[in-house]
Protein backbone atom coordinates (compact mmCIF):
# COMPACT_ATOMS: atom_id res chain seq x y z
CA UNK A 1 -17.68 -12.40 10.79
CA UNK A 2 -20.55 -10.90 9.01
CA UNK A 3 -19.05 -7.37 9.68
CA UNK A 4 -16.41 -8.11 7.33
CA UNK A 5 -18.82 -8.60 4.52
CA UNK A 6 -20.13 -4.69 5.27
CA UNK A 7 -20.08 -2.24 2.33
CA UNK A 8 -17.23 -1.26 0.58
CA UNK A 9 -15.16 -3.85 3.06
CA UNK A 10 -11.98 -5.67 1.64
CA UNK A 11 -13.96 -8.94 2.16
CA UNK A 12 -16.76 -7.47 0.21
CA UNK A 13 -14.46 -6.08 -2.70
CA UNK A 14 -12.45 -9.33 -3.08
CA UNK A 15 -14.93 -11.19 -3.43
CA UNK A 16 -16.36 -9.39 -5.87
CA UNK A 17 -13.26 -8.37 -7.96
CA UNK A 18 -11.45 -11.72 -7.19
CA UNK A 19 -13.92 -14.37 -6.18
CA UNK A 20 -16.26 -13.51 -8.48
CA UNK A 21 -13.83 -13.50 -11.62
CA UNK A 22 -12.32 -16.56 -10.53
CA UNK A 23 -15.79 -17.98 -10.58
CA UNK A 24 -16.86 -16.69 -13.56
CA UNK A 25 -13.62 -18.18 -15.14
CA UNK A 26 -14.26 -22.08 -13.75
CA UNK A 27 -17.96 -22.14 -14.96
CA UNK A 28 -16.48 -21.04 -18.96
CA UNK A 29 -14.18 -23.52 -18.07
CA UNK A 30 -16.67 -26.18 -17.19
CA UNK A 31 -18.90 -25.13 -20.50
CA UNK A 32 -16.43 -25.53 -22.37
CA UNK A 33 -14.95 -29.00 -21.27
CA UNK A 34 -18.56 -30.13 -21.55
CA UNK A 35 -19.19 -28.74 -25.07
CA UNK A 36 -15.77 -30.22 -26.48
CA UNK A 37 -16.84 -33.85 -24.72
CA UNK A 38 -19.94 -33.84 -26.48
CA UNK A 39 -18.12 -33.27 -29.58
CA UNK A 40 -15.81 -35.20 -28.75
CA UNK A 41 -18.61 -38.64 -27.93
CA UNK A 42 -20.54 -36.98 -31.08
CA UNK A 43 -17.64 -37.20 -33.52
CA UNK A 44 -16.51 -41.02 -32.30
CA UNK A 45 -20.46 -42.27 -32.75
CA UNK A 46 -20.83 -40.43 -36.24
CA UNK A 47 -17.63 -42.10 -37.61
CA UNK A 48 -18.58 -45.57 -35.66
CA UNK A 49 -21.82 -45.50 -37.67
CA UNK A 50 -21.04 -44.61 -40.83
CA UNK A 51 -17.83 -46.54 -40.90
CA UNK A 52 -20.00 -49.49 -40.24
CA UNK A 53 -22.72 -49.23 -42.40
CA UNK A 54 -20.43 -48.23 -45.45
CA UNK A 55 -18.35 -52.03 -44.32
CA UNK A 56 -21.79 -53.53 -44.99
CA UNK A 57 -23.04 -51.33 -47.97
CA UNK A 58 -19.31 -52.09 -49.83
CA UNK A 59 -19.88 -55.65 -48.79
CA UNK A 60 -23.24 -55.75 -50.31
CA UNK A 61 -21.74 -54.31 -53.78
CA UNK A 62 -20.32 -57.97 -54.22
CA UNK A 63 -24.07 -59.17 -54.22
CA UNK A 64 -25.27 -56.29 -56.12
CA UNK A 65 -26.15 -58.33 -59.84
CA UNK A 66 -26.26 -61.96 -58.18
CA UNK A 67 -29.59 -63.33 -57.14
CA UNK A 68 -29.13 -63.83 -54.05
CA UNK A 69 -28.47 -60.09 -52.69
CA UNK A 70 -31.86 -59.85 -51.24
CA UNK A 71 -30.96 -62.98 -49.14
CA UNK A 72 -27.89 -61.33 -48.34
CA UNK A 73 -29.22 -58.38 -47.48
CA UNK A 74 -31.84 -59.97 -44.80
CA UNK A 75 -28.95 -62.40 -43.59
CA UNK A 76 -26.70 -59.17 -42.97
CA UNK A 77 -29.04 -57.52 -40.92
CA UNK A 78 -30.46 -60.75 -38.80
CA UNK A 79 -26.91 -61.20 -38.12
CA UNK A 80 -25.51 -57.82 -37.82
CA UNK A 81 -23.30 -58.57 -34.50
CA UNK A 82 -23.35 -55.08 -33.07
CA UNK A 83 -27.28 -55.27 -32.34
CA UNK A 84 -26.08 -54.97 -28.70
CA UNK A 85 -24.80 -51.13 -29.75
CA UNK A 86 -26.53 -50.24 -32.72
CA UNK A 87 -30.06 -50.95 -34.79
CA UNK A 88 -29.49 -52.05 -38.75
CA UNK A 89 -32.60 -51.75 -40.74
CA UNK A 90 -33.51 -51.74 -44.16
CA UNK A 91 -36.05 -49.44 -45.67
CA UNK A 92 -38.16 -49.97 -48.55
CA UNK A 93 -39.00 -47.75 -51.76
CA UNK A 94 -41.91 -46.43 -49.73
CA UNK A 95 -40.14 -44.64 -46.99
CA UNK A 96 -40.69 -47.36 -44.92
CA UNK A 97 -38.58 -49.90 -42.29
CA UNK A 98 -38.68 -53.60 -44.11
CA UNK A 99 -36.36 -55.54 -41.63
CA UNK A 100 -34.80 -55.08 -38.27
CA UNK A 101 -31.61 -55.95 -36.56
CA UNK A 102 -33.29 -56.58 -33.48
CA UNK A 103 -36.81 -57.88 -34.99
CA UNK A 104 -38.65 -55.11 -34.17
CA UNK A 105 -41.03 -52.95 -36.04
CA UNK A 106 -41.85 -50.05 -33.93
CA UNK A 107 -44.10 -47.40 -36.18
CA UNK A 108 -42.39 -44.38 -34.99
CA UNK A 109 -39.28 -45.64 -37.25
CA UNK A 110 -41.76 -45.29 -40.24
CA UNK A 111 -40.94 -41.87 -41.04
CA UNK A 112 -37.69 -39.98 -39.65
CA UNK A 113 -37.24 -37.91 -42.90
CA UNK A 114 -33.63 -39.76 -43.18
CA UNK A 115 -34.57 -42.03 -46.21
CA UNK A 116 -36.40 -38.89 -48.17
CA UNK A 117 -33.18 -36.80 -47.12
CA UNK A 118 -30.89 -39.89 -48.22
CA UNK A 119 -32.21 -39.89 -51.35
CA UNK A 120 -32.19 -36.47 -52.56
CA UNK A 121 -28.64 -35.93 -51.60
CA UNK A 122 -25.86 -36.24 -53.84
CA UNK A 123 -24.06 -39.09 -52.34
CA UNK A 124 -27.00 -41.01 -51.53
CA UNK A 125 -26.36 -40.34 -47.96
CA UNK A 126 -28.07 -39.11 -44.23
CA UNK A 127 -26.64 -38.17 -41.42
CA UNK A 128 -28.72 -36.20 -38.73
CA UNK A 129 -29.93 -36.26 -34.74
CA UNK A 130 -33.46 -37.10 -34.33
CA UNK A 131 -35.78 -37.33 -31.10
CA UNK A 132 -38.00 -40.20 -31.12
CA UNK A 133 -41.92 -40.38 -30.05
CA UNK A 134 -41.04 -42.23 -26.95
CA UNK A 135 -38.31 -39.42 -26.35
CA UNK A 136 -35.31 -41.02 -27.00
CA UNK A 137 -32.67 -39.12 -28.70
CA UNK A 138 -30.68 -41.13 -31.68
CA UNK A 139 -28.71 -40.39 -34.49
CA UNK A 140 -29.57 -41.72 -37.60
CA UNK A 141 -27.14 -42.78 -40.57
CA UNK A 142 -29.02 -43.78 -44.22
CA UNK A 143 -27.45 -45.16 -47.49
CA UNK A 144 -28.84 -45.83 -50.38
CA UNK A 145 -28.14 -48.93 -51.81
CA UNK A 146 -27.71 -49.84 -55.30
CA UNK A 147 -29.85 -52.53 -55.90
CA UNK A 148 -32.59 -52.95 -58.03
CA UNK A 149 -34.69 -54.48 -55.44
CA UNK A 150 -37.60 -52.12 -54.09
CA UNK A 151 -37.66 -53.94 -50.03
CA UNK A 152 -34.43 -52.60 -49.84
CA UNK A 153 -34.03 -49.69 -51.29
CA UNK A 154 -32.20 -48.18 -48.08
CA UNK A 155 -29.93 -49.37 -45.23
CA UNK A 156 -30.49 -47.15 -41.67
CA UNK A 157 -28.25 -47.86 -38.75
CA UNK A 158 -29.32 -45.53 -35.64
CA UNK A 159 -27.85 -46.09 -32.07
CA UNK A 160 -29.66 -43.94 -28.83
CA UNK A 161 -27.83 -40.76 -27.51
CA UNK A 162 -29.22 -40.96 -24.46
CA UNK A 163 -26.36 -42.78 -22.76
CA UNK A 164 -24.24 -40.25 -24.16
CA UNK A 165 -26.06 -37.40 -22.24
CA UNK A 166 -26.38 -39.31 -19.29
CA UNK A 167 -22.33 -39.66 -19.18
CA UNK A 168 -22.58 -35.77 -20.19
CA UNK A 169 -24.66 -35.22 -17.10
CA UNK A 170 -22.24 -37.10 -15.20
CA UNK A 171 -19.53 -35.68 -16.36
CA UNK A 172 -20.71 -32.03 -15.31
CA UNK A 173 -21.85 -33.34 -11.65
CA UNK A 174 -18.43 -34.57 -11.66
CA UNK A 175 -16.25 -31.10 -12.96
CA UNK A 176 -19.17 -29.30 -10.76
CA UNK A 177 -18.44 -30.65 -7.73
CA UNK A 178 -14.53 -30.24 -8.79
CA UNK A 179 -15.16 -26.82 -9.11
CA UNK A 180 -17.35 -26.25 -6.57
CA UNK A 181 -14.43 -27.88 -4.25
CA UNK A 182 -11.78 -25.50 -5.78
CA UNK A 183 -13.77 -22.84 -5.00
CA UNK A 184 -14.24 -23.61 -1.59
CA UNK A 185 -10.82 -24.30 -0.74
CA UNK A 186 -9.80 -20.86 -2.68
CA UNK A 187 -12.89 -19.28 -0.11
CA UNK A 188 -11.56 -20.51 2.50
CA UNK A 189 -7.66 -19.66 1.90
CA UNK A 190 -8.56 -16.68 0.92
CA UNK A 191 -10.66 -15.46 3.64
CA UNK A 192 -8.00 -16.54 6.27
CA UNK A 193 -5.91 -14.71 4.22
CA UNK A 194 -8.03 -11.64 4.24
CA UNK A 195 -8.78 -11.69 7.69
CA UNK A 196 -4.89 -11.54 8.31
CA UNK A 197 -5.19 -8.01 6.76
CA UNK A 198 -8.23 -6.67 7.86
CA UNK A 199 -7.93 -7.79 11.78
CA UNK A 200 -4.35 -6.00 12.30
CA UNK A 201 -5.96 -3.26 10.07
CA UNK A 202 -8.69 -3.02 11.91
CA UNK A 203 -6.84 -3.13 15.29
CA UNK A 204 -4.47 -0.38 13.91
CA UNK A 205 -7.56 1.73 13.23
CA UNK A 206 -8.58 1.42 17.03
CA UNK A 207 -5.60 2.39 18.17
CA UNK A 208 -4.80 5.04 15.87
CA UNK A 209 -8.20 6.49 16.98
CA UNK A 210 -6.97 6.61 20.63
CA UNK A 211 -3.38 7.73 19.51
CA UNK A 212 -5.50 10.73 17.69
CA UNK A 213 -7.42 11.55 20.89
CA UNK A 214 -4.35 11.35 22.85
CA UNK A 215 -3.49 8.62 24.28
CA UNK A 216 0.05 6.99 23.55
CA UNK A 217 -0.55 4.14 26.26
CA UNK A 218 -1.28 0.95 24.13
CA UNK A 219 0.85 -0.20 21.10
CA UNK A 220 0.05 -2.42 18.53
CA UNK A 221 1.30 -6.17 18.51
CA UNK A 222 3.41 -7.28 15.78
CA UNK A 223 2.79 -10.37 14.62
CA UNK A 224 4.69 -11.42 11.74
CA UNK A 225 7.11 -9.98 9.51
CA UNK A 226 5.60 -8.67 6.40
CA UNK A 227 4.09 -5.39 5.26
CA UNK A 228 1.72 -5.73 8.07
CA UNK A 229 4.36 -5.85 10.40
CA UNK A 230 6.35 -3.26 9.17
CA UNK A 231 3.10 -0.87 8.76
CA UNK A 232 2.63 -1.85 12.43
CA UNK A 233 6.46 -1.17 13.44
CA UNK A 234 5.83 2.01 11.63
CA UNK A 235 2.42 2.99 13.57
CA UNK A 236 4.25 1.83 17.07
CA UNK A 237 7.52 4.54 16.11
CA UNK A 238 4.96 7.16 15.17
CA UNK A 239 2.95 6.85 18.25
CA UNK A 240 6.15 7.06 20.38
CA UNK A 241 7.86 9.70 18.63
CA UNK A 242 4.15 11.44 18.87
CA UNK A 243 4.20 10.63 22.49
CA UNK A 244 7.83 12.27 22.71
CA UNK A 245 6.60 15.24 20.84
CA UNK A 246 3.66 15.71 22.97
CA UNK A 247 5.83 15.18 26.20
CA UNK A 248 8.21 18.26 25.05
CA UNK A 249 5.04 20.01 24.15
CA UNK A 250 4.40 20.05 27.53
CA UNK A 251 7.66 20.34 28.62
CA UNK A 252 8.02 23.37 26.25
CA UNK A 253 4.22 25.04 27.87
CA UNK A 254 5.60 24.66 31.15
CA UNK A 255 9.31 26.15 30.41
CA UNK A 256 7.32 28.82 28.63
CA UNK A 257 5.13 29.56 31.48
CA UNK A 258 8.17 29.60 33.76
CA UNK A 259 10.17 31.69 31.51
CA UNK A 260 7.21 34.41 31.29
CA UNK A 261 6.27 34.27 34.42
CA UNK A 262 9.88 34.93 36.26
CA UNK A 263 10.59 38.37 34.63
CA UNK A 264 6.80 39.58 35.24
CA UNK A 265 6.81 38.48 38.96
CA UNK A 266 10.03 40.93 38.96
CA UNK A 267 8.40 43.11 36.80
CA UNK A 268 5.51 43.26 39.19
CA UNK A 269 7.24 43.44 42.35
CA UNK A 270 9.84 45.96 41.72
CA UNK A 271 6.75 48.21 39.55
CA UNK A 272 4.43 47.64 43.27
CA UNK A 273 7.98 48.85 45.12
CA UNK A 274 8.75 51.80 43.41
CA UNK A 275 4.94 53.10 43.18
CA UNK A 276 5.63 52.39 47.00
CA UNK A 277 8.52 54.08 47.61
CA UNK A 278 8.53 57.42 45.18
CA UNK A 279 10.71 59.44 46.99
CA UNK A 280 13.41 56.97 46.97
CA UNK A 281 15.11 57.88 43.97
CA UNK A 282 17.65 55.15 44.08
CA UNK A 283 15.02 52.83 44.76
CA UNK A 284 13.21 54.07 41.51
CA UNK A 285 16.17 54.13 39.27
CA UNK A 286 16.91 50.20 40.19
CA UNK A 287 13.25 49.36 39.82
CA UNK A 288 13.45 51.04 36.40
CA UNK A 289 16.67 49.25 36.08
CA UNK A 290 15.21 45.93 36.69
CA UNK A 291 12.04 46.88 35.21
CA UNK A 292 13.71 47.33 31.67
CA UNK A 293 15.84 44.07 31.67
CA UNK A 294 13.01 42.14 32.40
CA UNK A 295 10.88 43.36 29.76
CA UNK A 296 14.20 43.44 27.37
CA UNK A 297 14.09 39.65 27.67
CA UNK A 298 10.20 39.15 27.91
CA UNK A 299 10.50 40.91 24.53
CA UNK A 300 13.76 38.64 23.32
CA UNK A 301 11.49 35.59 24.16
CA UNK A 302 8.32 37.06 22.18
CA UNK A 303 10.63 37.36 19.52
CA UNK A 304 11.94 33.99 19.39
CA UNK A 305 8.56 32.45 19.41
CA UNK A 306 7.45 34.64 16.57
CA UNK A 307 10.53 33.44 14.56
CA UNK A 308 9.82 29.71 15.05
CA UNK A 309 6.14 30.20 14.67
CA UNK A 310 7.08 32.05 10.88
CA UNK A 311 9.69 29.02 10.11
CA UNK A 312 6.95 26.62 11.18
CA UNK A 313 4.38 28.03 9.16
CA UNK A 314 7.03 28.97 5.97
CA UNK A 315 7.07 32.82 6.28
CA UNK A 316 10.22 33.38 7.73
CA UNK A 317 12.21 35.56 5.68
CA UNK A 318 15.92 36.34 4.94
CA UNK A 319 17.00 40.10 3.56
CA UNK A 320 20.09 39.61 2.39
CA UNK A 321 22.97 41.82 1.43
CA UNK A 322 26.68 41.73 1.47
CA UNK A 323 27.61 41.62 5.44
CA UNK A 324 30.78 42.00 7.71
CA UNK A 325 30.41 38.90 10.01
CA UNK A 326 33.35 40.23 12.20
CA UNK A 327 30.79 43.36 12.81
CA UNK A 328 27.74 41.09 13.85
CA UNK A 329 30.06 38.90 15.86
CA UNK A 330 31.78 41.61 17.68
CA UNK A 331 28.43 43.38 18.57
CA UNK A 332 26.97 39.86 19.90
CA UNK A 333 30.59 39.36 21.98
CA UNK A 334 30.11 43.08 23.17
CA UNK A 335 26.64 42.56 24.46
CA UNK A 336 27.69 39.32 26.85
CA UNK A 337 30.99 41.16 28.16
CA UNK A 338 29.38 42.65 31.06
CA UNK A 339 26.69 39.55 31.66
CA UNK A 340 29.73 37.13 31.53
CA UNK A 341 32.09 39.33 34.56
CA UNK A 342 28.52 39.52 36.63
CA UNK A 343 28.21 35.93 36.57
CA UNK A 344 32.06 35.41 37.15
CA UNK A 345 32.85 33.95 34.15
CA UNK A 346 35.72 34.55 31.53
CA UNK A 347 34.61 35.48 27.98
CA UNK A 348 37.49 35.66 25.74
CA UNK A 349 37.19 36.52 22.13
CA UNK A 350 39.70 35.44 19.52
CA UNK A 351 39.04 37.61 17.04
CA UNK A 352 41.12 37.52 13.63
CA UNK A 353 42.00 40.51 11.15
CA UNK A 354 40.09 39.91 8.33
CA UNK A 355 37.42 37.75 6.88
CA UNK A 356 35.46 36.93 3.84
CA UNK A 357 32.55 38.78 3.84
CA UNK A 358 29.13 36.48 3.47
CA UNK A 359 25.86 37.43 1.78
CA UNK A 360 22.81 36.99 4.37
CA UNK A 361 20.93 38.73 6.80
CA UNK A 362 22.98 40.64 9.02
CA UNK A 363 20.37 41.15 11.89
CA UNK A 364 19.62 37.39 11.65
CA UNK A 365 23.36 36.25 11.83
CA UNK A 366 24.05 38.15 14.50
CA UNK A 367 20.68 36.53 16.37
CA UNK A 368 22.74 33.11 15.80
CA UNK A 369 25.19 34.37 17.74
CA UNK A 370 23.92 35.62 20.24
CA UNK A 371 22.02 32.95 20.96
CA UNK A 372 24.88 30.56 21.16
CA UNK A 373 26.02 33.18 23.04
CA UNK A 374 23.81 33.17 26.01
CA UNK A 375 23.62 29.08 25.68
CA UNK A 376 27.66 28.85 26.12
CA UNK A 377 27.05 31.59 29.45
CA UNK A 378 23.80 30.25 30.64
CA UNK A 379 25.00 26.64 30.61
CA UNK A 380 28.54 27.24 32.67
CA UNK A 381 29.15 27.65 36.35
CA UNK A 382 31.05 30.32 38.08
CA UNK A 383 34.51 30.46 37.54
CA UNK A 384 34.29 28.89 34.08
CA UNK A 385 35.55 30.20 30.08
CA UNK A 386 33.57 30.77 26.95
CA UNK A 387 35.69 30.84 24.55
CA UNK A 388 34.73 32.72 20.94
CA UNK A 389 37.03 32.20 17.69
CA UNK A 390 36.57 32.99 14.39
CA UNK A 391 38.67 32.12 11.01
CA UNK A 392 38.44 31.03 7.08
CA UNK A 393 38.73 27.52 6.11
CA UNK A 394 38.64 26.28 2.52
CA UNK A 395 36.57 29.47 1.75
CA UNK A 396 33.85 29.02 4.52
CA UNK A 397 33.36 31.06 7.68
CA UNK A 398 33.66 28.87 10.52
CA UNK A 399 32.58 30.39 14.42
CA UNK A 400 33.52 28.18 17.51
CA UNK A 401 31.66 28.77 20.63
CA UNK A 402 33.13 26.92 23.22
CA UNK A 403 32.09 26.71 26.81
CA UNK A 404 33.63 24.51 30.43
CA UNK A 405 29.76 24.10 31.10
CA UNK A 406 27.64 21.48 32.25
CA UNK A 407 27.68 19.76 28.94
CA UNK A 408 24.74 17.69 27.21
CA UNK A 409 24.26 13.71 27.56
CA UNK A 410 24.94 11.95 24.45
CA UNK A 411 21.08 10.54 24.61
CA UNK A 412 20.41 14.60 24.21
CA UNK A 413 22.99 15.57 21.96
CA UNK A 414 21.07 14.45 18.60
CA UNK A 415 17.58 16.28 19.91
CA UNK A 416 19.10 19.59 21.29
CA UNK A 417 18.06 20.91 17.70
CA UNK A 418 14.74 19.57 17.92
CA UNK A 419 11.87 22.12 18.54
CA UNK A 420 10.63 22.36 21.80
CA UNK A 421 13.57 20.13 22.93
CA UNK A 422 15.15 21.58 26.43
CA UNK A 423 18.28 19.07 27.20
CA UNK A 424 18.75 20.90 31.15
CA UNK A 425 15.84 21.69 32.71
CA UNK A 426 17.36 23.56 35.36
CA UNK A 427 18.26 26.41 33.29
CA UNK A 428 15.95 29.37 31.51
CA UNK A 429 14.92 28.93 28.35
CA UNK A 430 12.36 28.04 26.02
CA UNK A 431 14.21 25.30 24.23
CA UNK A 432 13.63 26.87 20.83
CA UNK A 433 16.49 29.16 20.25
CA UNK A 434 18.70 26.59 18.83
CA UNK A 435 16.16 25.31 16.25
CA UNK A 436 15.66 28.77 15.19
CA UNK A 437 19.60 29.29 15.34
CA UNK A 438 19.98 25.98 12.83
CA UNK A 439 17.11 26.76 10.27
CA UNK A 440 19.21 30.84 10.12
CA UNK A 441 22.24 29.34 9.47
CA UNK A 442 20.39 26.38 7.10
CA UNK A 443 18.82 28.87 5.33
CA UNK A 444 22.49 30.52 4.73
CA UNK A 445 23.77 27.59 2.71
CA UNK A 446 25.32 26.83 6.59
CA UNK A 447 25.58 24.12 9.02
CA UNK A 448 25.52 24.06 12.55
CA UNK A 449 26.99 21.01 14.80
CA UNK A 450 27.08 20.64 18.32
CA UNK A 451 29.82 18.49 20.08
CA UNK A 452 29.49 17.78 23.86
CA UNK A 453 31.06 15.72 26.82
CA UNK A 454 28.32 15.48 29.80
CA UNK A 455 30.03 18.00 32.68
CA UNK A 456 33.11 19.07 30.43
CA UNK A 457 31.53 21.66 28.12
CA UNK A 458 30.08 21.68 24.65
CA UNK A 459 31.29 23.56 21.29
CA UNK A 460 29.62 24.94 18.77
CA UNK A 461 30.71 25.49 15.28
CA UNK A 462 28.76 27.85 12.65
CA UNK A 463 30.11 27.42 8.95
CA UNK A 464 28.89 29.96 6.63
CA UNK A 465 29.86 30.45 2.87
CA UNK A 466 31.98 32.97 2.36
CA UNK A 467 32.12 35.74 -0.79
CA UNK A 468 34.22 34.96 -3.33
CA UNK A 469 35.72 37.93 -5.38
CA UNK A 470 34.60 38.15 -9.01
């Protein structure tokens, strides 16, 4: 648990970014409620207290000339029947409290400033907030009244604020522990929410450490469907599509090997049998014979893998020039005649009068085509056709290689185009010459698409862009 609070964790930044906002937020929140009550409890006691005493000031207008408004006056405040809320007094000429609602003197009523303040104002009037000597906090409200009579110069009604704090107080204990409860509960959502990221995260991160060193073995568990679940659907296709690569990797080292190491064991052998046998001079020419094929193809093979490392890393060029493809083709037919009769099969080439001539790279066109070439012969058994045809269509050069062969499964069929990808096993090859053959005739504004039925044969057909006269 405490890991997840680490530096520069998701925990750590949500809380911060989120958490922390949020917090910040609900105590301004909470401030504010609290100042608006007090206003609020302020603003209802001011106009309780001055709505009262200006009742019992206009009441004692009526008495104002008759002689009995000092009896009036002292009958008003023994009586006053909100003693239980508030304290009347009056105050004399001398600043000080004459008479009491409750019948109390205290001294520290003697001087507030609220009858000096009262009296140098305009409208005769006080209002104000006052701490006491015993530390009670009132508010005071004054009037000056209009009689002649010096006792009672002044009426003062005050009433404590202390209650009103206390239900302040309460109030904030109250919205505290409201907020301190939404809080909480968004803590707790939200770290169960957050640990439903950063677990599968973190369990991606283990495994993608062991997929990077290698090992395709475990997968990651999917758990629900959301973005997690699709990041981890994603992870699981990479790591078996990684683990497929890696697998034809292999595939492909060992093919390689194979491949290399078949024409230099003949290379070897008939080299060691012709040193042995000098005088032999059939011997030697057959050796030589042998000798040269093999290192024709080793060279071939060198070649290829040179032209797929150059695609791979971008380098691979095209020069291109106006081309006869019935030239290229003819030469890559010509060259598989005599292979095709050794191997007792039939090569027959349908070759047409005349076509469109096609801008590209003669030397690499006719590499196309003679690798689909030696596929279509290399993949058929004795006594079987390849069949080569040629013609225009809708402006477009189209080539058919067709072949009675062994065919490719339709699981294959979509991957025989695939670097490193070898379909049959039991037949030479690196497994690269048809990748190199597609990005050639992609790179001609082309397209190349296999079709195959598993022990019936497969066809090939090349469509190139033919010239168009200006």
């Amino acid at each position: 648990m405490l890991d997840l609070f680490k530096k520069q964790s998701i925990t750590r930044r949500w809380l911060i970014n989120s958490m922390g906002i949020v917090v910040a937020v609900l105590i301004v929140v909470e401030i504010l409620a609290l100042i608006l009550a007090d206003n609020y409890y302020s603003s209802a006691i001011r106009q309780s207290l001055v709505s009262t005493l200006e009742g019992i000031s206009a009441e004692l207008k009526n008495y104002q000339s008759s002689a009995g408004y000092s009896a009036e006056v002292r009958s008003l405040v023994e009586s006053f029947p909100e003693k239980e809320k508030f304290e009347l007094m009056t105050i004399g000429s001398s600043g000080s409290t004459t008479l009491t609602s409750s019948g109390f003197q205290p001294s520290e009523w003697m001087d507030l400033g609220d009858y000096e303040a009262a009296k140098s104002s305009e409208t005769g009037t006080s209002l104000s907030e006052t701490t006491l000597k015993s530390g009670e906090h009132v508010m005071v409200y004054t009037v000056m009244l209009p009689g002649p009579v010096e006792e009672y110069s002044a009426m003062r009604i005050m009433t404590s604020l202390d209650g009103v704090r206390g239900q302040l107080l309460r109030l904030g204990i109250m919205l505290s522990a409201v907020l301190l409860g939404i809080v909480l509960l968004m803590l707790f959502s939200g770290m169960y929410f957050v640990r439903s990221i950063v677990i599968p995260v973190r369990q991606m991160c283990s495994i993608a450490h062991n997929y990077a060193s290698g090992d395709f073995r475990e997968r990651i568990e999917k758990t629900k469907e959301d973005e997690i679940g699709e990041l981890a659907d994603a992870i699981n296709y990479m790591a078996t599509e990684l683990e497929n690569s890696d697998k034809v990797k292999n595939e492909f080292i060992s093919s390689v090997s194979h491949e290399l190491r078949t024409p230099l064991t003949a290379i070897k052998g008939w080299s060691e049998t012709a040193l042995e046998m000098p005088d032999d001079p059939e011997t030697v020419q057959k050796a030589m014979r042998v000798i040269t094929g093999e290192t024709q193809r080793l060279s071939e093979m060198v070649e290829e893998l040179l032209d797929f490392s150059r695609i791979q890393d971008g380098r691979f060029t095209l020069r291109k020039e106006t081309c006869d493809i019935l030239a290229e083709l003819g030469e890559a037919v010509l060259i598989y005649t005599e292979r095709a009769k050794s191997l007792e099969l039939e090569l027959k080439y349908y070759e047409p009068q005349m076509l469109p001539f096609v801008y590209g790279d003669r030397a690499r066109l006719r590499q196309v085509f003679i690798n689909i070439i030696d596929n279509a012969v290399k993949y058929s058994n004795p006594g079987g056709t390849v069949s080569v045809e040629a013609y225009e269509q809708k402006g477009d050069i189209v080539v058919l290689v067709s072949d009675t062969g062994v065919g490719i499964s339709p699981d294959d069929l979509p991957k025989v185009k695939t670097k490193f990808y070898k379909a049959n096993h039991t037949r030479r090859g690196s497994g690269i010459g048809l990748a190199v053959a597609n990005e050639i005739v992609e790179m001609h504004g082309g397209s190349l698409i296999i079709n195959s039925v598993l022990g019936k044969g497969t066809t090939v057909m090349i469509t190139l862009p033919g010239m168009t006269e200006s």
